[in-house]
PDB file of N, CA and C in Angstrom:
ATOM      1  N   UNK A   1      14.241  10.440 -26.447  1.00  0.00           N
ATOM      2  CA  UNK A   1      14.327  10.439 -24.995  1.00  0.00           C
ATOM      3  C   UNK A   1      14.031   9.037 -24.471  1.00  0.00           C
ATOM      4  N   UNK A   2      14.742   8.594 -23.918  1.00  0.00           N
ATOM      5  CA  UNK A   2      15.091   7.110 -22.978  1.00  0.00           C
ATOM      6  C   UNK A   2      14.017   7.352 -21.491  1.00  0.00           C
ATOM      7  N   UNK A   3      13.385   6.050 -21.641  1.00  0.00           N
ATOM      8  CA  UNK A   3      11.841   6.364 -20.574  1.00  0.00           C
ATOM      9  C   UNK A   3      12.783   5.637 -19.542  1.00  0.00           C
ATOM     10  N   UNK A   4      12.883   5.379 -18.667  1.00  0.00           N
ATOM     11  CA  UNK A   4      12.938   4.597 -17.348  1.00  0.00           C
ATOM     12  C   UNK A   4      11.728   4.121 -16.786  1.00  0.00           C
ATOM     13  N   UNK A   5      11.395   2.822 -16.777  1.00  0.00           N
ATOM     14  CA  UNK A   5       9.996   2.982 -16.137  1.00  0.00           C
ATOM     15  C   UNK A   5       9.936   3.213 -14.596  1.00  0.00           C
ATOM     16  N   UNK A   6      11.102   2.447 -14.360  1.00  0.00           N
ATOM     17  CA  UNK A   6      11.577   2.574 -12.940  1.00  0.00           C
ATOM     18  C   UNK A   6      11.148   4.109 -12.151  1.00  0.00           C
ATOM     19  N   UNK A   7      11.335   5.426 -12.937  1.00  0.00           N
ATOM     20  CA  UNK A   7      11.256   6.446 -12.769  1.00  0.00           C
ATOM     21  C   UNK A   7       9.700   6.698 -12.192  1.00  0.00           C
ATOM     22  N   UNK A   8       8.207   6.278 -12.859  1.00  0.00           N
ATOM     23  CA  UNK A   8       7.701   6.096 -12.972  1.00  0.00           C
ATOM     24  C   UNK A   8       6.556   5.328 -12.001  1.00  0.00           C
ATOM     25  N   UNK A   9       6.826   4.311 -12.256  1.00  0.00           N
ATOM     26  CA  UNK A   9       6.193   3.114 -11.721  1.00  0.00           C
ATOM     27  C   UNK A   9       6.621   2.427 -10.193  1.00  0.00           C
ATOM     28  N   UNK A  10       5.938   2.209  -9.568  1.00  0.00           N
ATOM     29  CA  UNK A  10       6.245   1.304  -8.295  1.00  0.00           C
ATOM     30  C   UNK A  10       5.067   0.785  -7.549  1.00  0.00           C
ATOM     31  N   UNK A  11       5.275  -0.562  -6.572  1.00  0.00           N
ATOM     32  CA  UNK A  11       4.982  -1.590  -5.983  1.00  0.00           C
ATOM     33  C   UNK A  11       4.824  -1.290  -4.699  1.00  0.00           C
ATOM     34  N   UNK A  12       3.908  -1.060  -4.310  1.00  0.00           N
ATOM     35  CA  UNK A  12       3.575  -1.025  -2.479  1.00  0.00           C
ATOM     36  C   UNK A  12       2.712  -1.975  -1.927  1.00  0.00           C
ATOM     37  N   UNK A  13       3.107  -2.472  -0.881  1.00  0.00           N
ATOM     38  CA  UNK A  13       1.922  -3.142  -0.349  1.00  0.00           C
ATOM     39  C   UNK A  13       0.297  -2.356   0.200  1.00  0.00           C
ATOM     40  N   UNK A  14       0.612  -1.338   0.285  1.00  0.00           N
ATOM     41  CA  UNK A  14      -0.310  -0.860   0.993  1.00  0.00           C
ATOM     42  C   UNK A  14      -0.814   0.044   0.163  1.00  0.00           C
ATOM     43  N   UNK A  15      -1.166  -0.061  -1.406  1.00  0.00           N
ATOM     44  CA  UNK A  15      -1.143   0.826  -2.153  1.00  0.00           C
ATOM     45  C   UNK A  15      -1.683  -0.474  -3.448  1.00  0.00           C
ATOM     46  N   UNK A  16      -3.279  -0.699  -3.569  1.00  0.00           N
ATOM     47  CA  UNK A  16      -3.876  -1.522  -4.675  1.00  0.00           C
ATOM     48  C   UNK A  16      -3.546  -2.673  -4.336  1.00  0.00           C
ATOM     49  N   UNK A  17      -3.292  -3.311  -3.031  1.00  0.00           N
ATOM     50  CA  UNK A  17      -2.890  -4.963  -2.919  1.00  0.00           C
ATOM     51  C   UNK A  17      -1.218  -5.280  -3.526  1.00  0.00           C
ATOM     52  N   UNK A  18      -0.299  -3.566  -4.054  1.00  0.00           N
ATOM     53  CA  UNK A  18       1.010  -4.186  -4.266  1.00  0.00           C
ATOM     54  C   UNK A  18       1.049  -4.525  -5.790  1.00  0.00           C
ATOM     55  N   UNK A  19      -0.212  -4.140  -6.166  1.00  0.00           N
ATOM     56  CA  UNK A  19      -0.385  -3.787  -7.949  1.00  0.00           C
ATOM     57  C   UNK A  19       0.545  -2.702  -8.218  1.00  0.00           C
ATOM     58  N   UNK A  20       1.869  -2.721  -9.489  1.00  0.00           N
ATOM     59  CA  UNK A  20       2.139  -1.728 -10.050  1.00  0.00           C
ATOM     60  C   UNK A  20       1.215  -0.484 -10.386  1.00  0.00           C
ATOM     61  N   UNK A  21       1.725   0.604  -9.758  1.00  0.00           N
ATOM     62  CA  UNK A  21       0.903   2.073  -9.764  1.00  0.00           C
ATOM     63  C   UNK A  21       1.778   3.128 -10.530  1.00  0.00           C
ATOM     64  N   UNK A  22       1.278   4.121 -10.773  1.00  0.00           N
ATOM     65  CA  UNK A  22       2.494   5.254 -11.154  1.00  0.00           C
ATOM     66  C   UNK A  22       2.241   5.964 -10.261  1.00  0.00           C
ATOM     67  N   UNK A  23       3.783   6.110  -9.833  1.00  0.00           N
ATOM     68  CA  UNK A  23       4.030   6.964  -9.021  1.00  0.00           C
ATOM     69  C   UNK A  23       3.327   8.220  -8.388  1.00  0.00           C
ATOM     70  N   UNK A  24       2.869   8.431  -6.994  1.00  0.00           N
ATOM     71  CA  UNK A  24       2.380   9.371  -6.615  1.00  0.00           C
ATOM     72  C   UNK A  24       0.653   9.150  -6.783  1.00  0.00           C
ATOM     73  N   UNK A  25       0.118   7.907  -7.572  1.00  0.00           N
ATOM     74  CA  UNK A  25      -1.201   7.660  -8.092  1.00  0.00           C
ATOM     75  C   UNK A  25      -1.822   6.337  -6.978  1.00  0.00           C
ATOM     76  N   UNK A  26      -2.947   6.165  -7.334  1.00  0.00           N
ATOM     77  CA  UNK A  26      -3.685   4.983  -7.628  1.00  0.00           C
ATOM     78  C   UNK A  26      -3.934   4.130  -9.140  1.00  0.00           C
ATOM     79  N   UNK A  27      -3.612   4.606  -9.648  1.00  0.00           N
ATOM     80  CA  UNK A  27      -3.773   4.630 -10.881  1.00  0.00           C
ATOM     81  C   UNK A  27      -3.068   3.273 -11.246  1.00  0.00           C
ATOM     82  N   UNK A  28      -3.651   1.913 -11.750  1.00  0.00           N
ATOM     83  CA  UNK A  28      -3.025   0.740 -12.108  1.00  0.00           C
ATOM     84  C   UNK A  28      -2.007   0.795 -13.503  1.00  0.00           C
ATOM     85  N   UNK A  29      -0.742  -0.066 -13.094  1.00  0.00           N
ATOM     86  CA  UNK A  29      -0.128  -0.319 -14.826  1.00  0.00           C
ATOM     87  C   UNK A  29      -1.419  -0.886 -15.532  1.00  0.00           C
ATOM     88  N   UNK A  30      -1.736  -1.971 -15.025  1.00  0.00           N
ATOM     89  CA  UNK A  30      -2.623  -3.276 -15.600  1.00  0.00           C
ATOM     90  C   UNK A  30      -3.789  -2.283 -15.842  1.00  0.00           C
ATOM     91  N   UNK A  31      -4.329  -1.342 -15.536  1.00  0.00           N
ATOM     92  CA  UNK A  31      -5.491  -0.553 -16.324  1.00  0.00           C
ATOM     93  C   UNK A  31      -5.103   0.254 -17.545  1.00  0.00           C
ATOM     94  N   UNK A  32      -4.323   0.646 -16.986  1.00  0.00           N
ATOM     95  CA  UNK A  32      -4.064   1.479 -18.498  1.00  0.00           C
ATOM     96  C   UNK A  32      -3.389   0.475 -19.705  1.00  0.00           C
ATOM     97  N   UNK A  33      -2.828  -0.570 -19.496  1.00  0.00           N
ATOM     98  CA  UNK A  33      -2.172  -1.489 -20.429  1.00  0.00           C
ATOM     99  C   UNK A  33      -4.289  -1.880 -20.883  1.00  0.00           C
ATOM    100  N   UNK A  34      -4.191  -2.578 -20.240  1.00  0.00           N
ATOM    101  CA  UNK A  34      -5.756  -2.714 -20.708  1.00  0.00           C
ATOM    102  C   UNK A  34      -6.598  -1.889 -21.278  1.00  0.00           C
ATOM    103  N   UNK A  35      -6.790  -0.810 -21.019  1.00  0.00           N
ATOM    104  CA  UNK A  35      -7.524   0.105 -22.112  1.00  0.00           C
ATOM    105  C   UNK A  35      -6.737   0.586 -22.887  1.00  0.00           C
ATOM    106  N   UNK A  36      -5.447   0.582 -23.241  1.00  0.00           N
ATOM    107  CA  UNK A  36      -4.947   0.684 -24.860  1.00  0.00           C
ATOM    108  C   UNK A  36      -5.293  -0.565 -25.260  1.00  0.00           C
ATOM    109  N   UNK A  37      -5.184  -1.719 -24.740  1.00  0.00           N
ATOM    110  CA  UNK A  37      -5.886  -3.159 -25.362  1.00  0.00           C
ATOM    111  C   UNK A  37      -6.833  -2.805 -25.657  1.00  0.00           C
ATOM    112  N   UNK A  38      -7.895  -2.477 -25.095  1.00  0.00           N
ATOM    113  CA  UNK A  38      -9.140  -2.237 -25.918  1.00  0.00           C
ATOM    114  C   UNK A  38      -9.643  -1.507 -26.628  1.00  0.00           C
ATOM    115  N   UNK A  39      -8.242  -0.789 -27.274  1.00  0.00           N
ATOM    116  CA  UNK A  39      -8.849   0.397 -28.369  1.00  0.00           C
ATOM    117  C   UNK A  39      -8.959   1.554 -28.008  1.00  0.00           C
ATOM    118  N   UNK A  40      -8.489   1.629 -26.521  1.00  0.00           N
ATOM    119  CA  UNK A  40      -8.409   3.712 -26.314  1.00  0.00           C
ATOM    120  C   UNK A  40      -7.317   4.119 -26.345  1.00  0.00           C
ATOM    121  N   UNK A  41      -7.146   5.408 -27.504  1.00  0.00           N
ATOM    122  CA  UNK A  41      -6.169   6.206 -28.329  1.00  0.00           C
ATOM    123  C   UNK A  41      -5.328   6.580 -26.540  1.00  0.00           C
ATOM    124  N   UNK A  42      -3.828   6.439 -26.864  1.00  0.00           N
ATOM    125  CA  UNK A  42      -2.988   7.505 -26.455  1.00  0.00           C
ATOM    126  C   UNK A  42      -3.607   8.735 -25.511  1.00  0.00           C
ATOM    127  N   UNK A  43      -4.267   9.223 -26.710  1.00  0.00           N
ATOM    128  CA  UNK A  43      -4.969  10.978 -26.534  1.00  0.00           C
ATOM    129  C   UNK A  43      -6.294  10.861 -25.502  1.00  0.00           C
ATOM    130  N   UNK A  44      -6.725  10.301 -25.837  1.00  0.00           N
ATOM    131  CA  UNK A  44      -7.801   9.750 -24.721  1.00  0.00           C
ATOM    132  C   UNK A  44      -7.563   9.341 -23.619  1.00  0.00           C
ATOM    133  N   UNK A  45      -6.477   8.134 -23.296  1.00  0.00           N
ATOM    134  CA  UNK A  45      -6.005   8.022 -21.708  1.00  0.00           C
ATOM    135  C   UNK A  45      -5.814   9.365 -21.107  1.00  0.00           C
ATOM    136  N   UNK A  46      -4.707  10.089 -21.881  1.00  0.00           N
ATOM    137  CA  UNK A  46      -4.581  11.049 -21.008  1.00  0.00           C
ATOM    138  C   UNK A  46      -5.717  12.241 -21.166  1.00  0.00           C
ATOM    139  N   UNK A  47      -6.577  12.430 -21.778  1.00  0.00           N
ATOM    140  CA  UNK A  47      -8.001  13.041 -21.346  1.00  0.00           C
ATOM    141  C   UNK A  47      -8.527  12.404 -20.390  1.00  0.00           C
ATOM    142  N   UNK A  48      -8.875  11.299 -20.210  1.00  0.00           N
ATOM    143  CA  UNK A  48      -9.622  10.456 -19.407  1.00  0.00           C
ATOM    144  C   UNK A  48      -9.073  10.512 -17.856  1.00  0.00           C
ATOM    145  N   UNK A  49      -7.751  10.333 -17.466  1.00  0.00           N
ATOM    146  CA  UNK A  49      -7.407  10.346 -16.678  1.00  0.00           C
ATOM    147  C   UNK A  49      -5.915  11.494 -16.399  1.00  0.00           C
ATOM    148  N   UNK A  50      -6.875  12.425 -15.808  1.00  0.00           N
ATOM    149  CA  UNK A  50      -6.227  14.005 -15.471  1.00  0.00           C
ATOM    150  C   UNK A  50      -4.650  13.733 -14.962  1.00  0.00           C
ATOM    151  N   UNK A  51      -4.337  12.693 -13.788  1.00  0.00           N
ATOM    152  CA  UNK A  51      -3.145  12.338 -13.291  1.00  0.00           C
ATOM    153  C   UNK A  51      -2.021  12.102 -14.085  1.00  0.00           C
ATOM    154  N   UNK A  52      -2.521  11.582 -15.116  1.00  0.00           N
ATOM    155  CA  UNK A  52      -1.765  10.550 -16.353  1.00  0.00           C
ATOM    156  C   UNK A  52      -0.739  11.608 -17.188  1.00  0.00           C
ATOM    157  N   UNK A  53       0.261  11.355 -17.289  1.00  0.00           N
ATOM    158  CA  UNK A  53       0.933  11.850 -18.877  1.00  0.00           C
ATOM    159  C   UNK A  53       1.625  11.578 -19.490  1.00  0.00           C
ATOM    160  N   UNK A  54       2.386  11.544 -20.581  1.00  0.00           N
ATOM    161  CA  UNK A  54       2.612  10.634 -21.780  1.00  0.00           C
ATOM    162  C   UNK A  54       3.344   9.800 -21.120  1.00  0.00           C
ATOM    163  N   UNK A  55       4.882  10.107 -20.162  1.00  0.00           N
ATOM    164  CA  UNK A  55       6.002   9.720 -20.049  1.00  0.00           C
ATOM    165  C   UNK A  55       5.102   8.451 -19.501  1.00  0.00           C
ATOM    166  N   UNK A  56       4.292   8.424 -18.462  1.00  0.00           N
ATOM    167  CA  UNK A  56       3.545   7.401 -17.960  1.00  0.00           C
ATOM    168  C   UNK A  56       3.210   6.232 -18.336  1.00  0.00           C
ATOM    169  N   UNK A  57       2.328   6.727 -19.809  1.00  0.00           N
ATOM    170  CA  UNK A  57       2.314   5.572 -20.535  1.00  0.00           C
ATOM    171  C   UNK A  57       2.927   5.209 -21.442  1.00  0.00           C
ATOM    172  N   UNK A  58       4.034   5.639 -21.742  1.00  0.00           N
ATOM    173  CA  UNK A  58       5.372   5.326 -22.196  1.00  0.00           C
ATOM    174  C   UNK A  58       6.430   4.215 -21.350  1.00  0.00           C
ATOM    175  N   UNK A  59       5.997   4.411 -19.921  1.00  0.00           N
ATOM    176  CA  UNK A  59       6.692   3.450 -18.781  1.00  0.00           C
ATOM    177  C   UNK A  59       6.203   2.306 -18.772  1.00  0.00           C
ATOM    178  N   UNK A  60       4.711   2.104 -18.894  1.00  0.00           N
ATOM    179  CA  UNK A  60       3.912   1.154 -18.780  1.00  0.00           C
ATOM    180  C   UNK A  60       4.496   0.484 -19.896  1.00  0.00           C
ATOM    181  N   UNK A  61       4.266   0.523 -20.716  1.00  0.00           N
ATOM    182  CA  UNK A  61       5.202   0.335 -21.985  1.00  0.00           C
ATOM    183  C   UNK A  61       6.509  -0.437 -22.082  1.00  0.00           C
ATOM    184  N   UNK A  62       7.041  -0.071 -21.119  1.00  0.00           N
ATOM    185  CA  UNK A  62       8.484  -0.398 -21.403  1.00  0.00           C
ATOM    186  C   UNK A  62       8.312  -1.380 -19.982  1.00  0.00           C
ATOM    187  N   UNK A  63       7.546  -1.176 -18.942  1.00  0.00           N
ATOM    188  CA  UNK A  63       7.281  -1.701 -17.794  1.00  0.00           C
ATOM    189  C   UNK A  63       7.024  -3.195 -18.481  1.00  0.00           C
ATOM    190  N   UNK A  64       5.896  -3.065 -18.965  1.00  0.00           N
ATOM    191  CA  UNK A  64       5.224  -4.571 -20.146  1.00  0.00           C
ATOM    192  C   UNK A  64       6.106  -5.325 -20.273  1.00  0.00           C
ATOM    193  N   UNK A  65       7.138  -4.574 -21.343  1.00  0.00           N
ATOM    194  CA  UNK A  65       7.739  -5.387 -22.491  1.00  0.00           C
ATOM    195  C   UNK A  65       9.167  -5.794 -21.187  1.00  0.00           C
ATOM    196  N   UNK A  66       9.813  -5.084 -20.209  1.00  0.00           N
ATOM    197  CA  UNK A  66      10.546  -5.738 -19.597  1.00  0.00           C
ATOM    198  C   UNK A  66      10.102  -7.157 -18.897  1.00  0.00           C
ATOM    199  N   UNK A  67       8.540  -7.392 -18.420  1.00  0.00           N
ATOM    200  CA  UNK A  67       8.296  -8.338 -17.712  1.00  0.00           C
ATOM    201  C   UNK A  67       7.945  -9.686 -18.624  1.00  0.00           C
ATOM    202  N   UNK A  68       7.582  -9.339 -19.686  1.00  0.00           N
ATOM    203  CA  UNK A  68       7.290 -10.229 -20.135  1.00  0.00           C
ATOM    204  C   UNK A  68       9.043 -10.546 -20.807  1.00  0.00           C
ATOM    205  N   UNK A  69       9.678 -10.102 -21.223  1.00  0.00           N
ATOM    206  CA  UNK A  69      11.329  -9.914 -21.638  1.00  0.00           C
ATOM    207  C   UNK A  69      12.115 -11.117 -20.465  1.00  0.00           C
ATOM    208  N   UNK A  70      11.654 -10.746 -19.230  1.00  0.00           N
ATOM    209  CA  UNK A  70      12.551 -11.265 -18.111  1.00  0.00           C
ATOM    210  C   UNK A  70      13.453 -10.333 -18.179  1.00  0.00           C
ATOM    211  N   UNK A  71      13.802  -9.613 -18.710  1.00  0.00           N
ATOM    212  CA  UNK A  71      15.452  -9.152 -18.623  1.00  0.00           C
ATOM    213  C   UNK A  71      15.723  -8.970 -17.626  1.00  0.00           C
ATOM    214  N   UNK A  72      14.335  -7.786 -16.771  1.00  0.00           N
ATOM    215  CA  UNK A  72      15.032  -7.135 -15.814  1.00  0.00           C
ATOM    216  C   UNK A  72      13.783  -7.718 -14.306  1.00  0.00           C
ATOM    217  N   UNK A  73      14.847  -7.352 -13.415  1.00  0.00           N
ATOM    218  CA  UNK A  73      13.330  -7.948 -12.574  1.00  0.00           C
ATOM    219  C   UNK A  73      12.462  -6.384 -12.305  1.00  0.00           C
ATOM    220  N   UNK A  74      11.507  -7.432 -11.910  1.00  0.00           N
ATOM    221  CA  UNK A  74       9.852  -5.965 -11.599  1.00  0.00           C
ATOM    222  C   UNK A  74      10.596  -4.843 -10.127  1.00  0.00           C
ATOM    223  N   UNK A  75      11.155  -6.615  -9.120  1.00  0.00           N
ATOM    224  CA  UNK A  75      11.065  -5.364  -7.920  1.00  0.00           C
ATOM    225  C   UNK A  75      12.811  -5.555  -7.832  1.00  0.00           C
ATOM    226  N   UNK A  76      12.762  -4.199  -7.133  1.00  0.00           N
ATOM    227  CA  UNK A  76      13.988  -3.591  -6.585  1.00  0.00           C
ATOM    228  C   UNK A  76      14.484  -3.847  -5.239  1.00  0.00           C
TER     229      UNK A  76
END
């Protein structure tokens, strides 16, 4: 199954200073990319944070690797 992060993820101003969120959340890309950096399992994000589920951090994921890629741009 093909993630879209686009699906997922988006940019508000009025919503974390305009920090990538998932959709419908508060919830930061840049936090959850960061605590898989620091060693918390998959299985644990989404224990940890009730909102969260896989496809999510599967976006973040693909969210990452596009920005740092350039391929595609962040905003729409």
């Amino acid at each position: 199954m093909t993630i879209r992060w686009q699906e997922y993820i988006e940019e508000r101003k009025d919503i974390m200073m305009g920090k990538p969120v998932f959709k419908g959340t508060r919830l930061t890309v840049q936090h959850v990319l960061e605590e898989l950096g620091a060693g918390m399992s998959f299985e644990d994000l989404l224990e940890n944070y009730p909102t969260l589920k896989a496809e999510h951090v599967r976006a973040a994921l693909k969210y990452a690797a596009a920005v740092v890629s350039m391929d595609q741009s962040i905003y729409e």
